[in-house]
N, C-alpha and C. Protein backbone atom coordinates (compact mmCIF):
# COMPACT_ATOMS: atom_id res chain seq x y z
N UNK A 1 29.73 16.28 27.91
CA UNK A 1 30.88 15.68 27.27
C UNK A 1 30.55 14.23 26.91
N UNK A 2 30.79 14.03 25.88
CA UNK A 2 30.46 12.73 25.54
C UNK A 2 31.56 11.33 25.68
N UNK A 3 31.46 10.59 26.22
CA UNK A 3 32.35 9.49 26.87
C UNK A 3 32.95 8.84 25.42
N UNK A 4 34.37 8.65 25.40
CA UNK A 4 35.30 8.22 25.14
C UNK A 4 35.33 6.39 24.71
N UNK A 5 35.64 5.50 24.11
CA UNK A 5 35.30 4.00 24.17
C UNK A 5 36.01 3.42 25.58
N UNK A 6 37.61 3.80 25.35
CA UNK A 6 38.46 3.58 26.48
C UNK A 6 37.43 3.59 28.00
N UNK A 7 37.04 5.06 28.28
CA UNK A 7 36.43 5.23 29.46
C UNK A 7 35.14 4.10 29.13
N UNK A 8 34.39 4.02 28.32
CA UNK A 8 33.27 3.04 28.37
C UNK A 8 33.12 1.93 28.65
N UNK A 9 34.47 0.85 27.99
CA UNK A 9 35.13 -0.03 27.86
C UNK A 9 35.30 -0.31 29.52
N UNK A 10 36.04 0.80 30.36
CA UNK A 10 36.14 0.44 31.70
C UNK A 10 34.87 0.14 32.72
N UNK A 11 33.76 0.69 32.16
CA UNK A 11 32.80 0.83 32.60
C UNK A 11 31.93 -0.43 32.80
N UNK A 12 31.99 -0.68 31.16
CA UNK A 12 31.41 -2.06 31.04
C UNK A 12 32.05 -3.26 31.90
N UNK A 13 33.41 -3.28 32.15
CA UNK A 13 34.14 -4.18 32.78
C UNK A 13 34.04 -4.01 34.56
N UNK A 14 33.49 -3.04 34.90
CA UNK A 14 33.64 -2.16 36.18
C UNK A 14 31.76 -2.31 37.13
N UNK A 15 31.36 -1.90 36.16
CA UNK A 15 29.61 -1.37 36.33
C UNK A 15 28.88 -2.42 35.71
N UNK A 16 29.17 -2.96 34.67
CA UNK A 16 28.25 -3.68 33.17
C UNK A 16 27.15 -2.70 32.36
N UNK A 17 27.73 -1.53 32.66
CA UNK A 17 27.48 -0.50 31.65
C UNK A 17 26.06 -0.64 30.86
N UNK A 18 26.87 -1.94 30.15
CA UNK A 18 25.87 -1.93 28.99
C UNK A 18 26.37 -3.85 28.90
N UNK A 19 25.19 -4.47 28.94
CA UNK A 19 25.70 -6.03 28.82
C UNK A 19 25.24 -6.50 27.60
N UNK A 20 25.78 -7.47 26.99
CA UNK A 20 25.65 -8.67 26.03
C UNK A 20 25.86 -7.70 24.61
N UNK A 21 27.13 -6.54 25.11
CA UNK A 21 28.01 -6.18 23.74
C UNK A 21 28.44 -6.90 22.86
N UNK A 22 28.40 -7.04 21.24
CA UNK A 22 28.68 -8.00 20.48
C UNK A 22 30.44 -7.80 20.99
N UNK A 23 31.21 -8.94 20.54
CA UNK A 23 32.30 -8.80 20.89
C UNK A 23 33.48 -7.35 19.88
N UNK A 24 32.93 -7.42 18.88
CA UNK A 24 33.64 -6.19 17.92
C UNK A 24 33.53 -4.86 18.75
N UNK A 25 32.34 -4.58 19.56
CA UNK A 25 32.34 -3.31 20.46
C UNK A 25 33.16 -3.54 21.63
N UNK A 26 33.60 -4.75 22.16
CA UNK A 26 34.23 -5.64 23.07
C UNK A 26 35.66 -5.12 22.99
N UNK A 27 36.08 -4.79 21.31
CA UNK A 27 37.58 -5.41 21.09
C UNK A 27 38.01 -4.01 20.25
N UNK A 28 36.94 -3.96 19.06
CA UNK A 28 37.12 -2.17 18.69
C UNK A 28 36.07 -1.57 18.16
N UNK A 29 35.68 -0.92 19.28
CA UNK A 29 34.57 -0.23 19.46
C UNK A 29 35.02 1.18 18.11
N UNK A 30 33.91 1.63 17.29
CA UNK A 30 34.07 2.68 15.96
C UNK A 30 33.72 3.75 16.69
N UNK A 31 34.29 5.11 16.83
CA UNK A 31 33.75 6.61 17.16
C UNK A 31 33.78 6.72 18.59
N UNK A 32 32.57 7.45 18.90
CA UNK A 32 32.57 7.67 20.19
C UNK A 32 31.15 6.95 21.34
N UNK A 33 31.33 5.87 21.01
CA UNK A 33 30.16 5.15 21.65
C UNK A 33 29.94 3.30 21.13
N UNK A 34 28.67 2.93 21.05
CA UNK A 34 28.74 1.56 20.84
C UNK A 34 27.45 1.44 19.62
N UNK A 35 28.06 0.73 18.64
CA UNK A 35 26.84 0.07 18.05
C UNK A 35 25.85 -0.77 18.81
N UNK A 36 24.59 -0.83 18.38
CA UNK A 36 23.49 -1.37 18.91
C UNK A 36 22.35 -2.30 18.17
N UNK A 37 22.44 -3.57 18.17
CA UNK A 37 22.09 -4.66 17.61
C UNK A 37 20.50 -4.81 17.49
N UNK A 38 20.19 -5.40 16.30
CA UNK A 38 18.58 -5.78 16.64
C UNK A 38 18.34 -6.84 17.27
N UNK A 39 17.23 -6.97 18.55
CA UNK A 39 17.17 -7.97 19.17
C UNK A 39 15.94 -8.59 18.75
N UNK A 40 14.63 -7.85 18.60
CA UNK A 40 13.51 -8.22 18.35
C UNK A 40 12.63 -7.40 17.19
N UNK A 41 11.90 -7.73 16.99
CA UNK A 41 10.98 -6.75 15.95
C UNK A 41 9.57 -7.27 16.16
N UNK A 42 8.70 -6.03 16.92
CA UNK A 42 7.23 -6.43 17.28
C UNK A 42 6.50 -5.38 16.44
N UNK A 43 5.24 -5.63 16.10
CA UNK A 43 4.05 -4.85 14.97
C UNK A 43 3.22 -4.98 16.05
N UNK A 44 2.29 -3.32 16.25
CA UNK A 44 1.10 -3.23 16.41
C UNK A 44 0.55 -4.16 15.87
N UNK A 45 -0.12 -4.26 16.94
CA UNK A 45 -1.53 -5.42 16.34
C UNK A 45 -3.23 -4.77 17.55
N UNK A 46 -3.38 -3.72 17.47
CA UNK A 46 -4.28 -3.39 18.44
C UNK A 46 -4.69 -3.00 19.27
N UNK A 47 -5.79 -2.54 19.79
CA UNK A 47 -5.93 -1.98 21.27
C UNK A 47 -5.87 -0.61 20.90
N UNK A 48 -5.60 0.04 21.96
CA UNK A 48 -5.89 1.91 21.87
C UNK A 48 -4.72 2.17 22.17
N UNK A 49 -4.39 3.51 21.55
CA UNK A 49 -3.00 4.75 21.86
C UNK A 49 -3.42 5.99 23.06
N UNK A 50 -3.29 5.71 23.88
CA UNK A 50 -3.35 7.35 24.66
C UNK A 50 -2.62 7.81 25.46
N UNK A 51 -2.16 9.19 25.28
CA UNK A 51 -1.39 10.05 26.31
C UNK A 51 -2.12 10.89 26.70
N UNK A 52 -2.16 11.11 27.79
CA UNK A 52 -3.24 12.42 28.81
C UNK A 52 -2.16 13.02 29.71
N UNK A 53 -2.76 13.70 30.45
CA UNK A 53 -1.82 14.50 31.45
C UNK A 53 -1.37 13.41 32.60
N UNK A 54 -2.35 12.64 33.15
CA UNK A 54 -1.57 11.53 33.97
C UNK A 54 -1.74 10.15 33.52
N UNK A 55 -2.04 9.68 33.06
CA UNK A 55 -2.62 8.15 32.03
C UNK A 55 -1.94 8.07 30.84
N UNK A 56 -1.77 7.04 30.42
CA UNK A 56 -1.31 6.86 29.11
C UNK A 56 -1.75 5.15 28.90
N UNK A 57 -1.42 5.04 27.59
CA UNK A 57 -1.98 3.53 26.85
C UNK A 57 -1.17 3.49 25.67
N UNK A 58 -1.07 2.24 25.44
CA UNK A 58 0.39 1.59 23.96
C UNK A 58 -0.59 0.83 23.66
N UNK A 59 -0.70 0.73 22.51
CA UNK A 59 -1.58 -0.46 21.52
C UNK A 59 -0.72 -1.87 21.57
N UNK A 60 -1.79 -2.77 21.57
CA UNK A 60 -0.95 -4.58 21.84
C UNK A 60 0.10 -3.87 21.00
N UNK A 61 0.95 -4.98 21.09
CA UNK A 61 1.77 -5.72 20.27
C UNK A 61 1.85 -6.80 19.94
N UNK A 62 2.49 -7.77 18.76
CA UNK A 62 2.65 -8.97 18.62
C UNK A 62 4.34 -9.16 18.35
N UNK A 63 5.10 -9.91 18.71
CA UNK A 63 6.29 -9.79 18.64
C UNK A 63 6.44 -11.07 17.11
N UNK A 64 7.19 -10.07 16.06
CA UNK A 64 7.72 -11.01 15.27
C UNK A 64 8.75 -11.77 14.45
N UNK A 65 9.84 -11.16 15.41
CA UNK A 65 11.17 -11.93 15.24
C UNK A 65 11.89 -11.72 16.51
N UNK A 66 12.87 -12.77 16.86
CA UNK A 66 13.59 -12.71 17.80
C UNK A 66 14.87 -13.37 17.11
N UNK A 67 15.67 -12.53 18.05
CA UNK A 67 17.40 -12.81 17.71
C UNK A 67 17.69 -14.10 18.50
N UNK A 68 18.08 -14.94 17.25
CA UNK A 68 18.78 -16.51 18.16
C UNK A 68 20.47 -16.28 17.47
N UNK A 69 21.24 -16.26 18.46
CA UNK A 69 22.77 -16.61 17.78
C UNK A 69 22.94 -17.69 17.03
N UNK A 70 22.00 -18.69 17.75
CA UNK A 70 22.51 -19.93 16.90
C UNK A 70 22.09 -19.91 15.55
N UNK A 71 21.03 -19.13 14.70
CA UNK A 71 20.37 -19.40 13.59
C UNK A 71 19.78 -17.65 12.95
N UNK A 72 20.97 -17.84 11.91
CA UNK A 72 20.96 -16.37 11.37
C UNK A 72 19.05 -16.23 10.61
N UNK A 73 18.51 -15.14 10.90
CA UNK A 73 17.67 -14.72 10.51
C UNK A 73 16.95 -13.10 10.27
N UNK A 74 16.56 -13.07 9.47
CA UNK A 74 15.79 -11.64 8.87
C UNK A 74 14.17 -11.48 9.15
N UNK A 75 14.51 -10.29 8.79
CA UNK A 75 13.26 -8.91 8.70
C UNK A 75 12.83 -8.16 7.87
N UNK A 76 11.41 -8.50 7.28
CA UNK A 76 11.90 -7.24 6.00
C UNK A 76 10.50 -6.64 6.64
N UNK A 77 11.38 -5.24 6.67
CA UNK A 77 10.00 -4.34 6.40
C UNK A 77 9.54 -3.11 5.31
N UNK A 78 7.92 -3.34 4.62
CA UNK A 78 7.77 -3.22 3.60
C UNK A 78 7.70 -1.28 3.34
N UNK A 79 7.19 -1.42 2.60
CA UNK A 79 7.15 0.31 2.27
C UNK A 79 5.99 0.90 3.12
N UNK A 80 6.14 1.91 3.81
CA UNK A 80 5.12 2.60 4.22
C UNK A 80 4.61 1.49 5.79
N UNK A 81 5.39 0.48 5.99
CA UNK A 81 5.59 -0.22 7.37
C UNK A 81 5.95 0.26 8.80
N UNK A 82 5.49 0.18 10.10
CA UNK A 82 5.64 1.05 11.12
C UNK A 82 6.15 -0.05 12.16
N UNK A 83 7.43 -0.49 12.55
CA UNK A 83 7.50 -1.35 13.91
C UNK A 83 8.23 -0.54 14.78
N UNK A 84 8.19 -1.86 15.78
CA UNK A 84 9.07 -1.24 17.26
C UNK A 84 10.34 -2.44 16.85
N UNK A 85 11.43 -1.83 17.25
CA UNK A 85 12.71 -2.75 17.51
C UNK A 85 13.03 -2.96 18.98
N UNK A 86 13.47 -3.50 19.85
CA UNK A 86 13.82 -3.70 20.78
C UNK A 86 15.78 -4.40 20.81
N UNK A 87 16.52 -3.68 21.59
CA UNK A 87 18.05 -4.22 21.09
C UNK A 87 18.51 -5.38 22.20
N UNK A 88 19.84 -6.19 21.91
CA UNK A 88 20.11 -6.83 22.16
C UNK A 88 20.76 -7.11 23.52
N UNK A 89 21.24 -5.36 23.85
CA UNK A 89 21.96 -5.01 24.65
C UNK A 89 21.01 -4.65 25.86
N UNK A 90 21.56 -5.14 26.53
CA UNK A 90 20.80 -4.47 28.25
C UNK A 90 22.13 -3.42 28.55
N UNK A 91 21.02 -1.80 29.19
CA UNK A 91 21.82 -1.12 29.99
C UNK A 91 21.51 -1.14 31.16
N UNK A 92 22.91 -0.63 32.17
CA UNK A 92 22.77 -0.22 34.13
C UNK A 92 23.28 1.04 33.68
N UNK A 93 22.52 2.49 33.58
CA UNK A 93 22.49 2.90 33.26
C UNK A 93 22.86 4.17 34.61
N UNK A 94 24.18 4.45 35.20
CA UNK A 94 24.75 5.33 36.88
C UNK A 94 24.04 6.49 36.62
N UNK A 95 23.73 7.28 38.18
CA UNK A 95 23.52 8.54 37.78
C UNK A 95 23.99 9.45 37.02
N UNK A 96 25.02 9.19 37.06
CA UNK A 96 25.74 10.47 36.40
C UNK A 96 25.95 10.22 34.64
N UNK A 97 25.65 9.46 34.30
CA UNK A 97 25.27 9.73 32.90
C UNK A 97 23.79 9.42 32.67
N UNK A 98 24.01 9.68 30.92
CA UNK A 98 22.66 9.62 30.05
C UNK A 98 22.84 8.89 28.84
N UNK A 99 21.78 8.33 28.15
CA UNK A 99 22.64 8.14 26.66
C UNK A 99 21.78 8.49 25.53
N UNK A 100 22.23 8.96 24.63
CA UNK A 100 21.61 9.25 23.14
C UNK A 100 21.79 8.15 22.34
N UNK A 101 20.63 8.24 21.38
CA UNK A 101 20.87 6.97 19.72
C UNK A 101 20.61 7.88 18.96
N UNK A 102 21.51 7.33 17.83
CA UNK A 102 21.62 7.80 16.39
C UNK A 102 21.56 6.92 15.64
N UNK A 103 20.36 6.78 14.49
CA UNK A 103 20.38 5.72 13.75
C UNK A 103 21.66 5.96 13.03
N UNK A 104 22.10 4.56 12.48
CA UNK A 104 23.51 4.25 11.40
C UNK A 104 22.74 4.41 10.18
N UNK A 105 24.22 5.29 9.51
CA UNK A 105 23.93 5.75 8.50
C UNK A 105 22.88 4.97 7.14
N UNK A 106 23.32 3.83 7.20
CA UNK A 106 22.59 2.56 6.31
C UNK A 106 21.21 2.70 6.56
N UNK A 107 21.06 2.91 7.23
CA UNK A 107 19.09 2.85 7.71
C UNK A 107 18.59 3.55 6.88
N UNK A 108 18.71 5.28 7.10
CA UNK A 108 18.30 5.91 6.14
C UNK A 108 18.51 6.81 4.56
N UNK A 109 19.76 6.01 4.46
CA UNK A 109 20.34 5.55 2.86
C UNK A 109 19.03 4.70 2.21
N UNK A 110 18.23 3.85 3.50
CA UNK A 110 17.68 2.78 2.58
C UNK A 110 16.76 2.79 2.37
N UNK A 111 16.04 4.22 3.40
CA UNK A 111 14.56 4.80 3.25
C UNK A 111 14.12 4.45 5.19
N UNK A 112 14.92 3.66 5.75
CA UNK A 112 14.66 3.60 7.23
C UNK A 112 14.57 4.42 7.76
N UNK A 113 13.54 5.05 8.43
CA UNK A 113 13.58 5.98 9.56
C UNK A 113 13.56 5.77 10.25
N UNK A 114 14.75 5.93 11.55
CA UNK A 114 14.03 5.29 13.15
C UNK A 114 14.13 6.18 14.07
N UNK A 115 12.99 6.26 14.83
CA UNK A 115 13.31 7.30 15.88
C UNK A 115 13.40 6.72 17.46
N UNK A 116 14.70 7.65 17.96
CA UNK A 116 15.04 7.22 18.82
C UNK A 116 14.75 7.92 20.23
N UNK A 117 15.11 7.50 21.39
CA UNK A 117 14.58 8.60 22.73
C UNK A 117 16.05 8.69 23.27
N UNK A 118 16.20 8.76 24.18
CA UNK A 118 17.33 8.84 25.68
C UNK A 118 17.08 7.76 26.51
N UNK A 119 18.51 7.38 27.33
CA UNK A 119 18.02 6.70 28.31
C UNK A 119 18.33 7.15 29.39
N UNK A 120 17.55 7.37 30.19
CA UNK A 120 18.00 8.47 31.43
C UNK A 120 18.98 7.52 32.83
N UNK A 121 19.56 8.45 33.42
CA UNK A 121 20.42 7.84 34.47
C UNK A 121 18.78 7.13 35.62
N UNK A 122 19.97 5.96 35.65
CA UNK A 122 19.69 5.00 36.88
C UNK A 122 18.62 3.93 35.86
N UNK A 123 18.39 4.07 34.86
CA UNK A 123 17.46 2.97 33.59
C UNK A 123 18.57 1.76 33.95
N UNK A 124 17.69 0.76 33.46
CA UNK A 124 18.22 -0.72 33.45
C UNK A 124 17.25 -1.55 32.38
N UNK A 125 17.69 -1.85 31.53
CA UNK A 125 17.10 -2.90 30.46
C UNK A 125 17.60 -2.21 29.72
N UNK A 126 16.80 -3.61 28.34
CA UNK A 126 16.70 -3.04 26.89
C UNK A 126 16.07 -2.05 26.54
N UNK A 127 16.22 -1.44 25.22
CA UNK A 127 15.73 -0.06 24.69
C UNK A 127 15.14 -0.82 23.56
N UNK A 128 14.17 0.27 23.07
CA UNK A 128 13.13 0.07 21.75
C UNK A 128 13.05 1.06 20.96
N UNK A 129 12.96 0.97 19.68
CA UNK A 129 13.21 2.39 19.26
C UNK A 129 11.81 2.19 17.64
N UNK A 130 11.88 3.27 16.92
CA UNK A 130 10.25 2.86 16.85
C UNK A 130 11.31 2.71 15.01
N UNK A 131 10.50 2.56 13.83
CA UNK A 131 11.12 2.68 12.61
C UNK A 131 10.12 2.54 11.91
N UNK A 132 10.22 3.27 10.56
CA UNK A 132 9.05 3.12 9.38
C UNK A 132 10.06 3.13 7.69
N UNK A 133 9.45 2.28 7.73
CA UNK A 133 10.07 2.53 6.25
C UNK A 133 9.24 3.64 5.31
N UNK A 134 10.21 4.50 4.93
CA UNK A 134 9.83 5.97 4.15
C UNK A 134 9.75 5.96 2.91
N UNK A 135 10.54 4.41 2.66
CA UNK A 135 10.90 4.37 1.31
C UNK A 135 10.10 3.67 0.61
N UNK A 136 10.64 3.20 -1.11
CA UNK A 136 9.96 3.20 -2.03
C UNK A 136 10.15 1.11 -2.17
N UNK A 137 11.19 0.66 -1.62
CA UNK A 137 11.77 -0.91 -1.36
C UNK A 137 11.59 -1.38 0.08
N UNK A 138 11.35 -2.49 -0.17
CA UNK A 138 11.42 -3.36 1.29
C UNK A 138 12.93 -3.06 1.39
N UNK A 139 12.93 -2.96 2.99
CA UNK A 139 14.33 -3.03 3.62
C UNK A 139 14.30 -4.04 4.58
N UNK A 140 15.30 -5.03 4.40
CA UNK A 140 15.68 -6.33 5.12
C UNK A 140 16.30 -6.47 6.05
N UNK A 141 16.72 -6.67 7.08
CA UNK A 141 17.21 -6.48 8.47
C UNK A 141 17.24 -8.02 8.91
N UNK A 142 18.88 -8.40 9.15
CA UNK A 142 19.30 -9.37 9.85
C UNK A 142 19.16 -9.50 11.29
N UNK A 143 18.49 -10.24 12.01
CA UNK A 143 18.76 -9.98 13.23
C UNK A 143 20.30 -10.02 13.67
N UNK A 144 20.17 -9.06 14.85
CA UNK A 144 21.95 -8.80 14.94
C UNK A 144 22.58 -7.92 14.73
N UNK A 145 22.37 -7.63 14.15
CA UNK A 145 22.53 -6.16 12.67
C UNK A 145 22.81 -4.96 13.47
N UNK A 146 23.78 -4.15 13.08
CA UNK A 146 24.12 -2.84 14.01
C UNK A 146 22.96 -2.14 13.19
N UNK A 147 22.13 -1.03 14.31
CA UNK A 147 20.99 -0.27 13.34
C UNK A 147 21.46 0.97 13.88
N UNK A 148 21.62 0.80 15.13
CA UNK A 148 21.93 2.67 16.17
C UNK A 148 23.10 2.75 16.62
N UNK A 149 23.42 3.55 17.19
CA UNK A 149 25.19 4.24 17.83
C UNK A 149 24.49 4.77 19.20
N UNK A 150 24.70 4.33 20.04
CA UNK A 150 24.92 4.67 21.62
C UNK A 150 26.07 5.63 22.04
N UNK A 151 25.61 6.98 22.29
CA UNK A 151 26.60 8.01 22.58
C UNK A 151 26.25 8.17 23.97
N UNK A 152 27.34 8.09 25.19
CA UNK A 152 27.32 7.99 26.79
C UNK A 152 27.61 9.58 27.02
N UNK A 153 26.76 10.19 27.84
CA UNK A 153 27.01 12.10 28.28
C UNK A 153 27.39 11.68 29.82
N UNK A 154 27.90 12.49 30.20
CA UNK A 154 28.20 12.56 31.63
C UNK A 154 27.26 13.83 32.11
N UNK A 155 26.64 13.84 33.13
CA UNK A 155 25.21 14.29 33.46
C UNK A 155 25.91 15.54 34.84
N UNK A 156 26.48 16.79 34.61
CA UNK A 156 27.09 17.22 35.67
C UNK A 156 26.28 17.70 36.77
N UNK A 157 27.12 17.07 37.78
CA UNK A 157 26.02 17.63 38.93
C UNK A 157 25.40 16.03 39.66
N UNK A 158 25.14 15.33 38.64
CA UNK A 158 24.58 14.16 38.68
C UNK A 158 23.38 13.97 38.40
N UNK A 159 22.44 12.98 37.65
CA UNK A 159 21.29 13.11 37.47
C UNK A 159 20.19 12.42 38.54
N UNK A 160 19.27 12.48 38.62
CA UNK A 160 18.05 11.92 39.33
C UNK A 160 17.46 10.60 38.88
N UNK A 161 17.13 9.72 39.23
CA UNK A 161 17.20 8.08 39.34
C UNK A 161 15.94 8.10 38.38
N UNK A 162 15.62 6.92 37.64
CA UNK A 162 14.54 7.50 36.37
C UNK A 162 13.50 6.43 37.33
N UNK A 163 12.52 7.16 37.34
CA UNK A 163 11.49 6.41 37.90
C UNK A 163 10.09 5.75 36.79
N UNK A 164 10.81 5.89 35.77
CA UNK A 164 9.28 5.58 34.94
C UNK A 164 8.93 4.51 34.68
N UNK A 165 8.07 4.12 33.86
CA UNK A 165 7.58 2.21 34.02
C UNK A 165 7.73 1.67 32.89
N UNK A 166 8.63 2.12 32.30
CA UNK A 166 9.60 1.62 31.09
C UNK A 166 10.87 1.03 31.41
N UNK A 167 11.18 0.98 32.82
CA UNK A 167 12.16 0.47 33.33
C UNK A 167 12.29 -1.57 33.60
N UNK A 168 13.40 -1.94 32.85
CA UNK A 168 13.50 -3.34 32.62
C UNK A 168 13.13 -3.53 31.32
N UNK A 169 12.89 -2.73 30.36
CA UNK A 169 12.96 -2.63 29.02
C UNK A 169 11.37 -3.37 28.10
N UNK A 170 9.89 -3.05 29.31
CA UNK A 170 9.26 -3.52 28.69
C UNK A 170 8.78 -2.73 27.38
N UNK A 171 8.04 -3.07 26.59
CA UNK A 171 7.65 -2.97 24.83
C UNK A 171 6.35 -1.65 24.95
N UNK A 172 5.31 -1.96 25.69
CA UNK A 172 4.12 -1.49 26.00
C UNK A 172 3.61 -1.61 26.92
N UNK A 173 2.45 -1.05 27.14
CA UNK A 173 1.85 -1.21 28.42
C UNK A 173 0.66 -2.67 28.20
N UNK A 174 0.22 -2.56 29.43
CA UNK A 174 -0.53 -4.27 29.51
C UNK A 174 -2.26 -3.29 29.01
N UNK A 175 -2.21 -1.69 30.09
CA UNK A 175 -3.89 -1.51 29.44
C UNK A 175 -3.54 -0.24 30.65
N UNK A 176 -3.99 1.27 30.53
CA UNK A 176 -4.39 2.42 30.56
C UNK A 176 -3.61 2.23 32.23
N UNK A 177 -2.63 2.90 32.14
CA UNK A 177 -2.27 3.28 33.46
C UNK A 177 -2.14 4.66 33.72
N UNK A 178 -1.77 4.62 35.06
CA UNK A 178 -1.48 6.47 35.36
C UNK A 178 0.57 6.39 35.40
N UNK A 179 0.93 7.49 34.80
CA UNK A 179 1.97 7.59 34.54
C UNK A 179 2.76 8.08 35.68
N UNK A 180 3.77 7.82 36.29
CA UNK A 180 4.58 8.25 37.29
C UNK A 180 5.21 8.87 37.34
């Protein structure tokens, strides 16, 4: 079942759900969940990709924009371009739920593709979600900017505490670990 704003709304005020909600999700939250802001925008820049059965590896990154409130600023990314986003919002993420993203509709009106994961119960941080432009125009991106929709499931039964090392919302790995 997918959570309600009302019930979310209590949550955030109760748990901190989900922290540093722009205030419009604060006051009137659209549908059944929360928009989700751009916080950062980092580009590969290197290093190796690997997934194995217990190891894995993320290529550097270089981070190249960050969200300041005080000083509106953009992003453009070009045609046939591949980044990571990282959002604005930190989740505390209880057992008993989960959450899904759905990119907003505007993204891929504009040729944006972004793909998104889950965040499993008991997660805490920011989320990252990956995007390529498909299209034929640069697409420009304000930092700030609603890009995804955060839909909250209630997990019956209750779910199991996420133990993975993506927890606290880092970007990549530092260099070839074994996966937990």
């Amino acid at each position: 079942m997918i959570l309600g704003p009302k019930k979310l709304l209590k949550l955030v005020k109760t748990i901190k759900l989900v922290e540093n909600l722009d205030k419009r999700e604060l006051t009137t939250p659209e549908g059944a969940g929360f928009d989700i802001r751009l916080g950062e925008v980092h580009k590969l820049k290197g290093g190796k990709a690997f997934l194995g059965v217990t190891h894995r590896e993320t290529p550097d990154i270089k981070t190249v924009a960050v969200y300041n409130p005080k000083k509106l600023s953009s992003f453009t990314i070009k045609p046939g371009e591949f980044v990571l986003m990282s959002s604005i919002e930190t989740f505390n993420i209880p057992l008993n739920l989960t959450v899904n993203f759905k990119p907003r509709t505007t993204t891929f009106r504009s040729g944006l593709m972004i793909r998104t994961g889950n965040v499993a119960p008991g997660y805490r941080g920011k989320v990252t979600f990956a995007a390529k432009n498909e299209g034929t125009i640069p697409v420009t991106m304000e930092l700030g900017c609603r890009f995804a929709h955060a839909q909250f499931y209630e997990v019956e039964g209750g779910g199991t505490q996420y133990k993975g090392q993506w927890q606290g919302g880092r970007v990549t790995t530092k260099k070839r670990e074994k996966q937990i």
